[in-house]
Protein backbone atom coordinates (compact mmCIF):
# COMPACT_ATOMS: atom_id res chain seq x y z
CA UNK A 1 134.08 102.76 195.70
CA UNK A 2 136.46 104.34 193.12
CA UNK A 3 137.63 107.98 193.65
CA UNK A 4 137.86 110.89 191.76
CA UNK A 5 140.89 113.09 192.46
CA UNK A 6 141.32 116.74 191.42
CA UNK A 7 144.28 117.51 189.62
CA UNK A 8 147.18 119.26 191.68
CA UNK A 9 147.63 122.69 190.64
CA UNK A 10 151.34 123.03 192.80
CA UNK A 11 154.09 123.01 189.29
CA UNK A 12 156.46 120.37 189.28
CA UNK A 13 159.84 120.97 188.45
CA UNK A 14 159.58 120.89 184.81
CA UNK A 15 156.61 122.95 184.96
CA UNK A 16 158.57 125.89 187.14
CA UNK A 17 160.92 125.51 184.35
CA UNK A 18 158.54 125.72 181.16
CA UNK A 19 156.83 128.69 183.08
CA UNK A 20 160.24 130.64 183.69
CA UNK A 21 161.66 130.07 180.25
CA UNK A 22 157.81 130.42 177.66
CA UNK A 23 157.86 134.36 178.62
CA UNK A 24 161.67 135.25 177.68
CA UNK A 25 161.36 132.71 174.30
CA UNK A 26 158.15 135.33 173.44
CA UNK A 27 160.42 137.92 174.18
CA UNK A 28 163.46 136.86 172.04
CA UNK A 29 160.61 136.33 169.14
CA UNK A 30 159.27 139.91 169.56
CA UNK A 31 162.58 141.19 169.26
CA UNK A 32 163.70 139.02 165.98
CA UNK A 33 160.23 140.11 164.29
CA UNK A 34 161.17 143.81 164.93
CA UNK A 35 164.03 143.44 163.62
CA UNK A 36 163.26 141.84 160.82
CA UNK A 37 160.24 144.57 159.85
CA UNK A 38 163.21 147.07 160.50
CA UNK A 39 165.28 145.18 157.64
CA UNK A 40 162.45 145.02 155.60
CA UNK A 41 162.14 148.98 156.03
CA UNK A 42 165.28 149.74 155.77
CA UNK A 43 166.35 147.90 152.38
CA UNK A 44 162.64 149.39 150.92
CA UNK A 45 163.70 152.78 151.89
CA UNK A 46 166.53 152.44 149.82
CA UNK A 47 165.37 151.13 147.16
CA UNK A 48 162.72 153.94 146.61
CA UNK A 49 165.79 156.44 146.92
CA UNK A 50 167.54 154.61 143.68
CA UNK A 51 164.42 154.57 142.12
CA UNK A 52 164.34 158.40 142.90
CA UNK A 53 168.04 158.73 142.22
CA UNK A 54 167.18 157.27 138.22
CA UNK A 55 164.25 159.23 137.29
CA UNK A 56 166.41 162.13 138.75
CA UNK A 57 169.19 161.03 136.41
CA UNK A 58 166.96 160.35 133.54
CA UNK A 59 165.69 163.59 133.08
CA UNK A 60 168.63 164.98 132.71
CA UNK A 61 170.23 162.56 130.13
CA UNK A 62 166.54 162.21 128.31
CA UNK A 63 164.16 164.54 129.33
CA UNK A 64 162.00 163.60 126.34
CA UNK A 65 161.35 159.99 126.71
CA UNK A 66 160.65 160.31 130.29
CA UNK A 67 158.09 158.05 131.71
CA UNK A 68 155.40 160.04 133.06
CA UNK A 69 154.91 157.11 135.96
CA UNK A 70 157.40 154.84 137.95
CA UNK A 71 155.55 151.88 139.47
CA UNK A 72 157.10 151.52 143.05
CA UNK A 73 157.76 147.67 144.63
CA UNK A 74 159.09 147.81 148.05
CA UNK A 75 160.35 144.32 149.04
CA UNK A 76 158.32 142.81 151.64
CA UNK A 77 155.00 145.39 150.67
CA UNK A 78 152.00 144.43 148.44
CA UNK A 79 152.04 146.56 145.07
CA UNK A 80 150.90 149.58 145.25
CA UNK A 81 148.39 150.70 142.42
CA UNK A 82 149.84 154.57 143.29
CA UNK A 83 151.91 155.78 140.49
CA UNK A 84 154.72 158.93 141.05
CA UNK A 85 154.11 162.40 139.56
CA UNK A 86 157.08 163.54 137.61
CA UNK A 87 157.58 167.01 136.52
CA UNK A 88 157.22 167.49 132.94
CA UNK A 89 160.21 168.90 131.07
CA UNK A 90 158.66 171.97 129.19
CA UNK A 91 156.11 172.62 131.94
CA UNK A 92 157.03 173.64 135.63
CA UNK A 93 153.66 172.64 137.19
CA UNK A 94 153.31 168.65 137.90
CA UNK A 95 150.49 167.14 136.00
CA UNK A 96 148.18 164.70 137.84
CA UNK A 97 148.82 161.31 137.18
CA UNK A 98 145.85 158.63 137.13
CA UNK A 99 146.08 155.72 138.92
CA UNK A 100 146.45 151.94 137.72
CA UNK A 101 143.39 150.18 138.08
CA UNK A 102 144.78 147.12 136.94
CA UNK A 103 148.43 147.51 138.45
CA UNK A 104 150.33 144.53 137.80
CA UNK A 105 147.27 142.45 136.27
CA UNK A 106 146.33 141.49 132.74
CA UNK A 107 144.22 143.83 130.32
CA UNK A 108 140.44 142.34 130.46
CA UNK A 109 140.75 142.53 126.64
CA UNK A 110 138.73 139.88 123.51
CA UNK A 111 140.66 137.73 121.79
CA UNK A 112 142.49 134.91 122.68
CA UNK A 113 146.11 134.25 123.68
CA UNK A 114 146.91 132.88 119.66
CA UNK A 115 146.00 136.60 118.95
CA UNK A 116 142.66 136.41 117.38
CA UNK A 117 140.80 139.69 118.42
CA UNK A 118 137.24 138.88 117.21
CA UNK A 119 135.21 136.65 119.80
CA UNK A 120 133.49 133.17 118.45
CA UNK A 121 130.11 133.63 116.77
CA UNK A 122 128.05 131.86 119.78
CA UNK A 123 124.75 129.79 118.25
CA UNK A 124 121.21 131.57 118.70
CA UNK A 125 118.63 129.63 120.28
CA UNK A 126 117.00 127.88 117.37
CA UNK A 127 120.49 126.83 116.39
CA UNK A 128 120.92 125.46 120.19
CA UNK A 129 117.35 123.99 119.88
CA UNK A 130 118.03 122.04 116.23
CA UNK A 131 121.05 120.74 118.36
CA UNK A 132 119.21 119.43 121.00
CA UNK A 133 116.82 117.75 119.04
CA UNK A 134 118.99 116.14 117.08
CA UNK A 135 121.58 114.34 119.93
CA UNK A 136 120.84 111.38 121.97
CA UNK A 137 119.69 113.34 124.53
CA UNK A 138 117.42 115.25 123.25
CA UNK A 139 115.23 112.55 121.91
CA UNK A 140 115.49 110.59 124.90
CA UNK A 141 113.85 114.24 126.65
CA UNK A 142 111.19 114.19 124.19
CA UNK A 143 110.27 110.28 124.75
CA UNK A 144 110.10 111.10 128.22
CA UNK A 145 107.92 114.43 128.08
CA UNK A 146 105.49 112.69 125.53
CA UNK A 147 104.90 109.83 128.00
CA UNK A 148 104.44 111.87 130.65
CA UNK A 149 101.73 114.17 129.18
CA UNK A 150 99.84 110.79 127.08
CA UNK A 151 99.54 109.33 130.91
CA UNK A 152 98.57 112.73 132.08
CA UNK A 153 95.92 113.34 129.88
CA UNK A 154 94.67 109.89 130.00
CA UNK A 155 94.35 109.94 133.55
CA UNK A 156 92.34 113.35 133.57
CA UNK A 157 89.95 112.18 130.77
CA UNK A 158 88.74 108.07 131.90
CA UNK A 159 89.91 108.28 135.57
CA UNK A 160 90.19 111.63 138.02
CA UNK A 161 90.01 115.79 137.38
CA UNK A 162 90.26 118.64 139.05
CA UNK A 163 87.39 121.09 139.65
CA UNK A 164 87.15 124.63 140.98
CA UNK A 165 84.26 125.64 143.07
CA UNK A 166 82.69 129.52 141.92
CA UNK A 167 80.19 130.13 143.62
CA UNK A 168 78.02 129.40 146.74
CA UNK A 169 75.42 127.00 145.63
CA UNK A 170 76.79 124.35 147.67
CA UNK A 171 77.70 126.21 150.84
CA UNK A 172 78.59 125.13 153.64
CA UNK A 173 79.91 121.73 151.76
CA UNK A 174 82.07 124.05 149.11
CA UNK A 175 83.50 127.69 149.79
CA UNK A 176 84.12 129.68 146.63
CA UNK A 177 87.68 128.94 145.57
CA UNK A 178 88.08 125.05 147.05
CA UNK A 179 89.29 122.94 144.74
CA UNK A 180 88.13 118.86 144.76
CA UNK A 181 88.89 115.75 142.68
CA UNK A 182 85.91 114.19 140.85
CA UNK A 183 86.26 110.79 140.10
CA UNK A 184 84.87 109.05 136.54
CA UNK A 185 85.11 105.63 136.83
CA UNK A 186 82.91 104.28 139.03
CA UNK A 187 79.73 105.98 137.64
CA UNK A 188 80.07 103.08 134.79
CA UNK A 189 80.19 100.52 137.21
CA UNK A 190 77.64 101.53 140.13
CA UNK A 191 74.10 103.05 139.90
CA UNK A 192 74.13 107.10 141.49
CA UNK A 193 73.14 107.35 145.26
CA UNK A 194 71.36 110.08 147.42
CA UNK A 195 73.12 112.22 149.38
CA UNK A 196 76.07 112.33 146.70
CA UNK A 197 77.73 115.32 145.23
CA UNK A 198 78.00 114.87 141.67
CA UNK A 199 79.82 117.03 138.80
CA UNK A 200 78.26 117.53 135.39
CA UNK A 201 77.24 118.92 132.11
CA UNK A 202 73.90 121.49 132.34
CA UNK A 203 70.53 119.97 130.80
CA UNK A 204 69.04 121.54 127.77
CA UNK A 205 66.35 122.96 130.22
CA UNK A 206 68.79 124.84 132.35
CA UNK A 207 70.38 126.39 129.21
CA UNK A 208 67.17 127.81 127.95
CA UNK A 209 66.90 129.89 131.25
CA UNK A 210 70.23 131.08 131.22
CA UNK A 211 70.27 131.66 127.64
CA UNK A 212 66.83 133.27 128.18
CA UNK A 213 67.64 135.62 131.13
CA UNK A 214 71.67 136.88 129.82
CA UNK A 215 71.49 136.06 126.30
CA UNK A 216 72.48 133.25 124.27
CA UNK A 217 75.53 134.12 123.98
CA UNK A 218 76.43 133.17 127.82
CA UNK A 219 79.28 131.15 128.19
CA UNK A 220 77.93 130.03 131.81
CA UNK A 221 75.04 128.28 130.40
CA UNK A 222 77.58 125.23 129.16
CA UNK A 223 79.63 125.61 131.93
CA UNK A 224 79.94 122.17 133.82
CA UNK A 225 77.77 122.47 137.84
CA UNK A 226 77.97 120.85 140.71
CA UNK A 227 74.94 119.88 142.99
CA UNK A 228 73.32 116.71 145.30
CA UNK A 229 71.59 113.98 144.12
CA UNK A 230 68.67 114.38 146.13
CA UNK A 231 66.76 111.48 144.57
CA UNK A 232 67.00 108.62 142.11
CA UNK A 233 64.92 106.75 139.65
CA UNK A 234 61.79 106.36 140.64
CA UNK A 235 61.61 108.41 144.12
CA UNK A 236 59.00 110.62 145.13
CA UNK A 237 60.09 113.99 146.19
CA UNK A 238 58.69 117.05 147.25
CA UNK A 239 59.82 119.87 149.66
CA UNK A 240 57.29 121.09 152.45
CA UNK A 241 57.78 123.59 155.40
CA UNK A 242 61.53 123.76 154.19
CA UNK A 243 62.19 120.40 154.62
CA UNK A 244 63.09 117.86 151.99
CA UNK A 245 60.86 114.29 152.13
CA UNK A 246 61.43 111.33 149.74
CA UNK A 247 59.18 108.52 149.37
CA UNK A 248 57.23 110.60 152.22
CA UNK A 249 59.98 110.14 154.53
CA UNK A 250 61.82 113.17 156.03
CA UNK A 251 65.64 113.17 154.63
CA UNK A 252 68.13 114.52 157.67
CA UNK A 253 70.13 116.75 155.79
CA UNK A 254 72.85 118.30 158.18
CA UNK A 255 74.70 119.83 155.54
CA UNK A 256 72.03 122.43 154.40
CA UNK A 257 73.00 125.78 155.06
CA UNK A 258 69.15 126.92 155.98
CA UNK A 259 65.77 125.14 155.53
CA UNK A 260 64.35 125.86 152.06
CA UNK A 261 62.20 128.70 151.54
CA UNK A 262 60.12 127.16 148.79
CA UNK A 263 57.36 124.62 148.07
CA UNK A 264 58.15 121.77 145.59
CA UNK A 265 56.57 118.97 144.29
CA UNK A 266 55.74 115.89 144.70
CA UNK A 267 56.84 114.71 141.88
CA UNK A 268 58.02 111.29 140.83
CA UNK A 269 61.71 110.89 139.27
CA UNK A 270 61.96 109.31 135.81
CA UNK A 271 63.59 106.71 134.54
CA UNK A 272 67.53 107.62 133.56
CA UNK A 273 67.46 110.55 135.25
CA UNK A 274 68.02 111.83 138.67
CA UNK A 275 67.27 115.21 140.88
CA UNK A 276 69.40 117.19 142.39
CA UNK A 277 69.66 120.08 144.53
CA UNK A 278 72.07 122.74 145.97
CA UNK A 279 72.85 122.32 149.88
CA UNK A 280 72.66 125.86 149.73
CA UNK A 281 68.47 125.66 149.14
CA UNK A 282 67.69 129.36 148.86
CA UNK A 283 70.85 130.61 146.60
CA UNK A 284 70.84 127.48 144.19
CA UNK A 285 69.57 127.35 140.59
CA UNK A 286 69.24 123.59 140.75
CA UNK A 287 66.29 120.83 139.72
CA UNK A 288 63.32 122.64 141.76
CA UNK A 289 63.53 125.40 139.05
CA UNK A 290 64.97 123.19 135.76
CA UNK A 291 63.67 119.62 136.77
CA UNK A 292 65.46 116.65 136.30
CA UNK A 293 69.38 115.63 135.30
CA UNK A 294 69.75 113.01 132.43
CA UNK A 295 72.00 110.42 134.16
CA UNK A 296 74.52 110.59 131.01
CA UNK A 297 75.28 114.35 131.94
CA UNK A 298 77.17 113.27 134.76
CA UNK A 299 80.84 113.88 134.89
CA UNK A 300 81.75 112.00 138.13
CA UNK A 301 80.92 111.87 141.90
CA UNK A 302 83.72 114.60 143.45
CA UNK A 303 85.47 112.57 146.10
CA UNK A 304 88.08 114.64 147.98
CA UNK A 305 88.76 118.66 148.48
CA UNK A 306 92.41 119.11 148.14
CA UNK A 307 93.01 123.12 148.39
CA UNK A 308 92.86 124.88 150.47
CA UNK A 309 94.95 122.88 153.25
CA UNK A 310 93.00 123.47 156.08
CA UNK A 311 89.03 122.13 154.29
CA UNK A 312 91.09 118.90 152.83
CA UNK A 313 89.00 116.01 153.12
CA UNK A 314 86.01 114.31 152.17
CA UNK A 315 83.53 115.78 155.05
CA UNK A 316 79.65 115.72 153.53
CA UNK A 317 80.64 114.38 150.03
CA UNK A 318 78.76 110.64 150.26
């Protein structure tokens, strides 16, 4: 069985020696660096005392063209923005001198470097926009978008849409604000079924009360509904002690909010046309008040909820 040995902690001899000698080589490195910060001092402090020494001198020879500021460098020190107050020559007080905001830097001025002071005329948006339409890229943006929205539109007229749900009609199935996908396709292709939820235009009939009760110049009497198909073609329906029969057989309806509260029917459906009724029985205006649904008034068969996140899915829709 392999072993494991710790790792001896006694120095060897050219550890004693590395030990003795890393503590005096910090030492001799300490004293070199204050040394050389004392150099440093020492040859800025005098070369602030000849800068002293001039402007001294200056004023004497030409107190007129006196520079009212020195900038001070001291070797080994980061410029200082500071500038020195000099006396003025026909005033005894010293005058407060601002300081360089800029010491040492460029001027943020316009122009350019070839000396032209007036900045380039930029172009406005339209000019930017004629631009863009007429390069390469530009066209190949506007190929792209047109495609794009053709498809788009295509697809929400022959194939899917989206539909917002306003009201309560069809609670517990819809809550106000869900949004669902209604399909338009296979209505061409397939005869409407009971029990399916089914988007569409408002019958003539349905108008007249709406036009008849808030005027006719409603906009809600053209706007598109959603309900059950409750019965096709040549059912016969009625609705007795709040429950729903077809063909005189009792429908099991576990999506209904409440057992209706009305008496309907029986009545037979006609041909083309089907009837259909809220799930919400007692806060729908659906076909026990306006009667039937023309088939060709239907939009689509809504097929899946997609907003909000947590009632996604297709639960009670078929």
């Amino acid at each position: 069985m392999p072993s494991v040995r710790r790792r001896s902690c006694s120095p060897s001899k050219g550890g004693l020696i590395s030990s003795v000698a890393a503590p005096a080589l910090m030492a001799v490195a300490l004293l070199l660096g204050s040394q050389e910060v004392h150099a440093f001092n020492i040859i800025g402090n005098r070369r602030i005392n000849h800068i002293h020494a001039a402007v001294h001198t200056s004023r004497r020879l030409h107190p007129q063209s006196l520079s009212r500021h020195v900038h001070v460098h001291v070797l080994g020190r980061r410029p200082s923005s500071k500038l020195l107050a000099v006396d003025d020559a026909n005033n005894d007080t010293k005058k407060p001198i601002m300081e360089d905001p800029n010491p040492g830097g460029l001027n943020n001025y316009g122009g350019s470097d070839d000396g032209d002071t007036e900045p380039a005329d930029e172009p406005n948006f339209i000019q930017q926009f004629q631009s863009w339409l007429g390069s390469e890229e530009g066209k190949r943006d506007i190929q792209t978008y047109t495609i794009s929205l053709s498809f788009a539109l295509l697809l929400r007229v022959l194939i899917i849409e989206p539909r917002y749900i306003p009201s309560l009609s069809m609670y517990p199935t819809f809550d106000v604000g869900d949004q669902l996908a209604v399909e338009k396709v296979s209505k061409r292709i397939r005869p409407m079924g009971r029990k399916e939820v089914v988007v569409f235009n408002p019958p003539q009939t349905f108008r007249d009360i709406m036009n008849a009760n808030y005027g006719s110049s409603n906009k809600k009497s053209k706007e598109a509904l959603i309900k059950r198909i409750v019965a096709v073609e040549g059912d016969t329906v009625k609705v007795t002690g709040g429950k729903l029969y077809v063909n005189d057989e009792k429908q099991d309806e576990p999506f209904t909010a409440e057992d209706a509260a009305y008496e309907f029917g029986p009545v037979q459906v006609p041909l083309g046309s089907v009837l259909v009724l809220g799930d919400n029985r007692n806060h729908s205006l659906d076909g026990h008040i306006w009667g039937f649904l023309p088939r060709e008034n239907v939009i689509g068969r809504a097929v899946f909820v997609y907003w909000p996140p947590w009632r996604i899915g297709t639960e009670n829709l078929f």
